[in-house]
N, C-alpha and C. Protein backbone atom coordinates (compact mmCIF):
# COMPACT_ATOMS: atom_id res chain seq x y z
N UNK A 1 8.85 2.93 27.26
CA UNK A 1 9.00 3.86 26.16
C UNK A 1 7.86 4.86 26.20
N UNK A 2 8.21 5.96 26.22
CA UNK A 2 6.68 7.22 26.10
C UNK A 2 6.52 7.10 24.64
N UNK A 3 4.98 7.56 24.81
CA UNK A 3 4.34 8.07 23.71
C UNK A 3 5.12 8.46 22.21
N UNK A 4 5.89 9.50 22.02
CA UNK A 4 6.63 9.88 21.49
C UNK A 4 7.77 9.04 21.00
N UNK A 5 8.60 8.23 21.83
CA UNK A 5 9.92 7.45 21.07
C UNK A 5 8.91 6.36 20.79
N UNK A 6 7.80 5.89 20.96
CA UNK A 6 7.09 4.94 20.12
C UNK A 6 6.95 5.01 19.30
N UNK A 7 6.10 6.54 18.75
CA UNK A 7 5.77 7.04 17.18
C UNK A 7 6.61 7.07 16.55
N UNK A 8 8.14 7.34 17.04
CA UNK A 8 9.52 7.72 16.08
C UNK A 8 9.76 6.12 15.75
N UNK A 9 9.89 5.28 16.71
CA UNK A 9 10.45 4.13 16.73
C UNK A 9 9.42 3.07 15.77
N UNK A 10 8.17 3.16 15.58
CA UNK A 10 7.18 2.98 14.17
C UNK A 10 7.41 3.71 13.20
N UNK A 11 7.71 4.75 13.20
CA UNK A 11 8.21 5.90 11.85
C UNK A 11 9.14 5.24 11.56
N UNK A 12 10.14 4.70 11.99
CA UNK A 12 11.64 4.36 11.64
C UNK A 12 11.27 2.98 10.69
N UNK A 13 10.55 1.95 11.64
CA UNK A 13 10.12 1.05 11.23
C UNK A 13 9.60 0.70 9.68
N UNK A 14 8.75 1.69 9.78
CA UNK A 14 8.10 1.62 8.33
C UNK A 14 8.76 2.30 7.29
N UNK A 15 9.68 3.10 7.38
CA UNK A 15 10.44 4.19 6.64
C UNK A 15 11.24 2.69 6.00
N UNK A 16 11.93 1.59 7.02
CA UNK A 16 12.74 0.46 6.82
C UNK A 16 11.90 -0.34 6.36
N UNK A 17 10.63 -0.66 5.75
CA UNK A 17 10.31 -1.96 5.62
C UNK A 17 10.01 -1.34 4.04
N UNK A 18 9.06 -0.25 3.60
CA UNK A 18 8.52 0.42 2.08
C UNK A 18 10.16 0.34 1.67
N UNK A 19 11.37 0.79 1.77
CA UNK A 19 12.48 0.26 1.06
C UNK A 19 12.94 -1.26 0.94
N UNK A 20 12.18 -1.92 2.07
CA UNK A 20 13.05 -3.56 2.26
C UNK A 20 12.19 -4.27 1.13
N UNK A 21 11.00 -3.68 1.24
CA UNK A 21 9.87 -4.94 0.37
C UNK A 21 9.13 -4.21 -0.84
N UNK A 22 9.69 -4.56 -2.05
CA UNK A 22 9.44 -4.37 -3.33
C UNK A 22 7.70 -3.45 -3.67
N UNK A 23 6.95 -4.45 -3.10
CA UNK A 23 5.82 -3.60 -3.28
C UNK A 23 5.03 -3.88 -1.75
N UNK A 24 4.49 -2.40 -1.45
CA UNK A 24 4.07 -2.68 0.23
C UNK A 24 2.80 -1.74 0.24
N UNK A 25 1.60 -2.53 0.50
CA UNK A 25 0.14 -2.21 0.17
C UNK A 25 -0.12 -1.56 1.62
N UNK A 26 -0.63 -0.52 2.40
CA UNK A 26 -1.17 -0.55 3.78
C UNK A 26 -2.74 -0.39 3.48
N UNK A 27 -3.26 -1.31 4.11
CA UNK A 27 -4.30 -0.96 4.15
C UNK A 27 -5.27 -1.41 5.30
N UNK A 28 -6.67 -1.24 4.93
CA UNK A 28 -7.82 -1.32 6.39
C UNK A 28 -8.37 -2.54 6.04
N UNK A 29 -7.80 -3.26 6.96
CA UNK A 29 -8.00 -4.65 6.76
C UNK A 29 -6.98 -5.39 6.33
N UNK A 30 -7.40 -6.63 5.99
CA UNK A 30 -6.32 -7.99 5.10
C UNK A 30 -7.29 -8.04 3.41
N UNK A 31 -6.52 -8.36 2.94
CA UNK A 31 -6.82 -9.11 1.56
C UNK A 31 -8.17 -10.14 1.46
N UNK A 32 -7.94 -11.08 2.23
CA UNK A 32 -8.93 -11.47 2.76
C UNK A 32 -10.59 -11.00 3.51
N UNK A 33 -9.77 -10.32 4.23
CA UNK A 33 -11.09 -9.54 4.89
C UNK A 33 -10.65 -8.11 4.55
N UNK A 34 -11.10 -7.08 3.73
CA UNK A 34 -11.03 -5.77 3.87
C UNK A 34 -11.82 -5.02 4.64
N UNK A 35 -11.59 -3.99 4.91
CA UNK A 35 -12.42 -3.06 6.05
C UNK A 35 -12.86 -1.66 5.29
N UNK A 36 -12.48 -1.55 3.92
CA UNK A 36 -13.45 -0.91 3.26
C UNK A 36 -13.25 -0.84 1.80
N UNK A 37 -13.99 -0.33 0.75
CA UNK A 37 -13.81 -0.97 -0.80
C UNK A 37 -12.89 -0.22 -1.34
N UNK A 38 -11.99 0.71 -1.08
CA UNK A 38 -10.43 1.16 -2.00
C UNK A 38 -9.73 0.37 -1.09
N UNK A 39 -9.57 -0.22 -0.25
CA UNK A 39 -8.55 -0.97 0.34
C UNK A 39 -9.26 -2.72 -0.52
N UNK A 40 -9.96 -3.45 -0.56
CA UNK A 40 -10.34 -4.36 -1.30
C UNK A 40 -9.80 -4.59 -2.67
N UNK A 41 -10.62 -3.30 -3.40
CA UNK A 41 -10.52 -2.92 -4.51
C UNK A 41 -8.63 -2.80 -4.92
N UNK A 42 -8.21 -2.37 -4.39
CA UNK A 42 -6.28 -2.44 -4.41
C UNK A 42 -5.67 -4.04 -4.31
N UNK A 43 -6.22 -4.72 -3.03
CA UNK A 43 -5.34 -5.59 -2.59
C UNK A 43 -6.11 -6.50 -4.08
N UNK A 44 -7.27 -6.71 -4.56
CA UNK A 44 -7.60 -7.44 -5.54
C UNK A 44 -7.00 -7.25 -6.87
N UNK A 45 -6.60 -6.20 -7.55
CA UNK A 45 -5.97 -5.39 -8.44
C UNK A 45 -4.71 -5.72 -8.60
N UNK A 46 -3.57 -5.56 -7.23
CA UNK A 46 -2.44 -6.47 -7.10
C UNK A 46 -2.65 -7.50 -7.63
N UNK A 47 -3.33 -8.38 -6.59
CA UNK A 47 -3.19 -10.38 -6.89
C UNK A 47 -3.80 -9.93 -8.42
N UNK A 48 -4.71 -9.56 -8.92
CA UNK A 48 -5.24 -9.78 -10.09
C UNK A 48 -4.12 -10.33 -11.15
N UNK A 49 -2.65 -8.79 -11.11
CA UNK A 49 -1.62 -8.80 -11.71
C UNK A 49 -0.43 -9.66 -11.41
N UNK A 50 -1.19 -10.82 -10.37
CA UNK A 50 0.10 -11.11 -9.68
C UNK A 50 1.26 -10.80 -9.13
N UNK A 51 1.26 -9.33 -8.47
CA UNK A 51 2.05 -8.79 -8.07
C UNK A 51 2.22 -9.34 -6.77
N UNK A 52 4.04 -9.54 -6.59
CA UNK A 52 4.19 -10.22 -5.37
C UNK A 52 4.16 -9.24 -4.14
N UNK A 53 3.43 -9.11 -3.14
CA UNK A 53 3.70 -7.56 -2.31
C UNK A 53 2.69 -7.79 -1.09
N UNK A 54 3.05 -7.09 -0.28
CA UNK A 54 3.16 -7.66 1.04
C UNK A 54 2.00 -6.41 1.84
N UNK A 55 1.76 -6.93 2.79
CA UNK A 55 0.46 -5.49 3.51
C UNK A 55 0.43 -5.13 4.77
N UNK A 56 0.19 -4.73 5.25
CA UNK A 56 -0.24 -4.57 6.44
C UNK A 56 -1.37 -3.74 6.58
N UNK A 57 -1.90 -4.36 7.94
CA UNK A 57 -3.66 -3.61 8.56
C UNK A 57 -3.13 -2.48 9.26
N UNK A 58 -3.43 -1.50 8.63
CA UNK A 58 -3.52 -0.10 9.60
C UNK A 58 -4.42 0.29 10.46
N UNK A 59 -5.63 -0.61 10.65
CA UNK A 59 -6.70 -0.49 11.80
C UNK A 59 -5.98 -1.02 13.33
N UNK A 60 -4.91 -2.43 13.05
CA UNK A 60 -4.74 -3.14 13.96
C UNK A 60 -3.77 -1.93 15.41
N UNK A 61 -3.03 -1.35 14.73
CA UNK A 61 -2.30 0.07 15.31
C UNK A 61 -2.53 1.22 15.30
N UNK A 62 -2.50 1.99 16.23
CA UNK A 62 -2.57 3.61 16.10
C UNK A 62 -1.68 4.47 14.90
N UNK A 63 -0.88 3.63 16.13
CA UNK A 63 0.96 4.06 15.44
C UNK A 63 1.02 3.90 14.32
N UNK A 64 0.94 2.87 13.58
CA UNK A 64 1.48 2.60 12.05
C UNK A 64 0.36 3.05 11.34
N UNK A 65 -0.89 3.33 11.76
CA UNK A 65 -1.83 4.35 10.71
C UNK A 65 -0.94 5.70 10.80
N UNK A 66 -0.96 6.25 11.82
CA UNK A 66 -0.12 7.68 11.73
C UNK A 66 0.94 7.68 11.16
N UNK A 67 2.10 6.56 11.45
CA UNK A 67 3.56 6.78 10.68
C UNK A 67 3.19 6.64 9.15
N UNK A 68 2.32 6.14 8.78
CA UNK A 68 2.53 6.03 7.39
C UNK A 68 2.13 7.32 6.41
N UNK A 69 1.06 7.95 7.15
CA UNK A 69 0.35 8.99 7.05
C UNK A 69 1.43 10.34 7.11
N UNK A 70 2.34 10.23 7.83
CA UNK A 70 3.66 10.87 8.49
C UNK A 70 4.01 10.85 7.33
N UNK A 71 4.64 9.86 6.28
CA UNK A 71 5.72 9.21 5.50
C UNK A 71 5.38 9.88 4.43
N UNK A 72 3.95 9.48 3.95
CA UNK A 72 3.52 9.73 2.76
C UNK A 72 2.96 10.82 2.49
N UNK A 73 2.34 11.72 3.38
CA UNK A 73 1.30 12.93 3.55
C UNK A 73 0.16 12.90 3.13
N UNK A 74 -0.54 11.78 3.33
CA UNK A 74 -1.52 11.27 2.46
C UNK A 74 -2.45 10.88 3.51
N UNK A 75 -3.14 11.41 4.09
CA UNK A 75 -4.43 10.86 5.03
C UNK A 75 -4.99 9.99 4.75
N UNK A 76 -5.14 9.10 3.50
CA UNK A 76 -6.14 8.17 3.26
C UNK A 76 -5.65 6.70 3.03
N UNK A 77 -6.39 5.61 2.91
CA UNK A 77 -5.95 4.36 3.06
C UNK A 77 -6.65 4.06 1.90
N UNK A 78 -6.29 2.56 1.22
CA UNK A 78 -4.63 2.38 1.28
C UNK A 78 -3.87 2.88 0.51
N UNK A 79 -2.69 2.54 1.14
CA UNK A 79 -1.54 3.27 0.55
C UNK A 79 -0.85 2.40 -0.32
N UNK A 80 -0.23 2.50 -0.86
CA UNK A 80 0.69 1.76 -1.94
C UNK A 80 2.46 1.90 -2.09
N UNK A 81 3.10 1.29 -2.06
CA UNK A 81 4.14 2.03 -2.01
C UNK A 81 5.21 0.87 -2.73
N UNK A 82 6.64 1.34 -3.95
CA UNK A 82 6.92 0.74 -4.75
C UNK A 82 7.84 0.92 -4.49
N UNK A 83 9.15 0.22 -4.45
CA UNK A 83 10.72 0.44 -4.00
C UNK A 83 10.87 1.32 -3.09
N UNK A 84 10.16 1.78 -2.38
CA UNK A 84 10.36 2.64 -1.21
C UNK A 84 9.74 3.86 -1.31
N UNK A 85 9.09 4.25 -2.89
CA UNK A 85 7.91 5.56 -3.20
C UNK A 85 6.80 5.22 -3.07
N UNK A 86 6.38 6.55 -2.25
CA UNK A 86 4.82 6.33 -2.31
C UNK A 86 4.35 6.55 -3.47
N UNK A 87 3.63 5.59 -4.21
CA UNK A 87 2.71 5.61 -5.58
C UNK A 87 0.95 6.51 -5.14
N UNK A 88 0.58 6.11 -4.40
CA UNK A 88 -0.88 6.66 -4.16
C UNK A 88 -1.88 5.62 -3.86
N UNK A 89 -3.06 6.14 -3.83
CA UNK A 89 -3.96 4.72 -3.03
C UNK A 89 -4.48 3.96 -3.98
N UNK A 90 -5.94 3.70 -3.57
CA UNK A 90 -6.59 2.80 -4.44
C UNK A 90 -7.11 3.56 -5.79
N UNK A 91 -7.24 4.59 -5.66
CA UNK A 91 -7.17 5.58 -7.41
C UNK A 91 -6.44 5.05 -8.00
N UNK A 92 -4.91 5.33 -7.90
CA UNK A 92 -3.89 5.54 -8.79
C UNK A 92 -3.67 3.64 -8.97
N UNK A 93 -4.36 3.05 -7.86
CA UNK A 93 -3.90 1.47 -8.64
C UNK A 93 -5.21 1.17 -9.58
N UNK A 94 -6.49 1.38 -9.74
CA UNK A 94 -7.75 1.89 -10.67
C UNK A 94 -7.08 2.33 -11.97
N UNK A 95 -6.22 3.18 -11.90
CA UNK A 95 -6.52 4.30 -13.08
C UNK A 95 -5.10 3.66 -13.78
N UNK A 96 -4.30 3.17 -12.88
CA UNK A 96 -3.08 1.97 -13.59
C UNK A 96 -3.53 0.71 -14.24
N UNK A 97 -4.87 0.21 -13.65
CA UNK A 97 -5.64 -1.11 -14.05
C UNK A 97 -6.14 -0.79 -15.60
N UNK A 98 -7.27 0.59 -15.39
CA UNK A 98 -7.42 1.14 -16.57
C UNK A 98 -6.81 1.48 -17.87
N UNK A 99 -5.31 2.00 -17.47
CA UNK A 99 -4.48 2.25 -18.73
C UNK A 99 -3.89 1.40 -18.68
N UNK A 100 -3.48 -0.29 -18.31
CA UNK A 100 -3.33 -1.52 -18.66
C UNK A 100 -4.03 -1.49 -19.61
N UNK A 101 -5.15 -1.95 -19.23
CA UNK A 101 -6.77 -2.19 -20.19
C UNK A 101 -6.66 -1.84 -21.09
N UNK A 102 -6.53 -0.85 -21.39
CA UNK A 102 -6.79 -0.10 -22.39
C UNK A 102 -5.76 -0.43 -23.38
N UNK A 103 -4.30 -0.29 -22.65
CA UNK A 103 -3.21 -1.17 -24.01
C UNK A 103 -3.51 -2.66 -24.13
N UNK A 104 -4.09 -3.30 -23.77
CA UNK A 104 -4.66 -4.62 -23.84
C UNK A 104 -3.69 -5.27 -23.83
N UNK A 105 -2.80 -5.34 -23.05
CA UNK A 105 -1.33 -6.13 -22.42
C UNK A 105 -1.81 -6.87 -22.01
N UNK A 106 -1.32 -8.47 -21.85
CA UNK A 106 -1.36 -9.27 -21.42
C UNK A 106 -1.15 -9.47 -19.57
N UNK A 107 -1.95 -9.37 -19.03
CA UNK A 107 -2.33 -9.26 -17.60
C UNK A 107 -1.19 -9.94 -16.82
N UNK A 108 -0.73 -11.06 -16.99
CA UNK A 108 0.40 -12.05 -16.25
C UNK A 108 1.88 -11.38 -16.69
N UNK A 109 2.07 -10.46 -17.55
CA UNK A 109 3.19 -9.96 -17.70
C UNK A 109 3.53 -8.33 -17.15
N UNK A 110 2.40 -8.21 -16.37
CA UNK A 110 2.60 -6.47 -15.75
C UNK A 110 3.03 -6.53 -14.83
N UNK A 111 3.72 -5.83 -14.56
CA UNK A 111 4.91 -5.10 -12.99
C UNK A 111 4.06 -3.77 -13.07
N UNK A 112 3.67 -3.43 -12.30
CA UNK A 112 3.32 -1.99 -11.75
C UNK A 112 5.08 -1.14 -12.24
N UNK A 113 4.83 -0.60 -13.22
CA UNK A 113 6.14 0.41 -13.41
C UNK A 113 5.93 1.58 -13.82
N UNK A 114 6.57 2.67 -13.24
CA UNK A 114 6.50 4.08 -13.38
C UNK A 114 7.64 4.85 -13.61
């Protein structure tokens, strides 16, 4: 496969998985180990809310850093993405944590909804 039907054939990929899986985090690093603090700061924020949602390391590939970057137009990590929309990175899951907070909702009953 060249260069090119690789990138399409990861573009395709990921275009199919942000619709297959409810909530889909990309980020630098794992949950576990992050590779820098808005990618941490996100994947902790999720579990915080118990949100069930799934990730992937965009360091581990070329390809799937670029396709996603492709998808979303968003140069920066991580990404977030909700029924198949891109929501935004580790800001917009911050500033969602925040206006939780602030209605003082009960933490175990939030779905990320927009």
């Amino acid at each position: 496969m060249r260069p090119n039907q690789v990138a399409i054939a990861v573009k395709e990929f990921v275009e199919k998985e942000v619709k297959k899986i409810p909530v889909m985090l990309y980020m630098e690093g794992t949950p576990q180990s992050p590779s820098c603090l808005h990618s941490a700061l996100a994947a902790l924020l999720l579990g915080s809310y118990k949100v069930n949602y799934e990730y992937r390391n965009v360091l581990e590939h070329r390809q799937l850093n670029q396709a996603v970057i492709d998808i979303s137009g968003c140069p920066t990590f991580p990404q977030v993405f909700i029924m198949g929309e891109f929501i935004g990175g580790g800001g917009i899951v911050t500033k969602m944590h925040q206006w939780r907070a602030q209605e003082n909702t009960d933490r175990s009953q939030i779905y990320f909804t927009f």
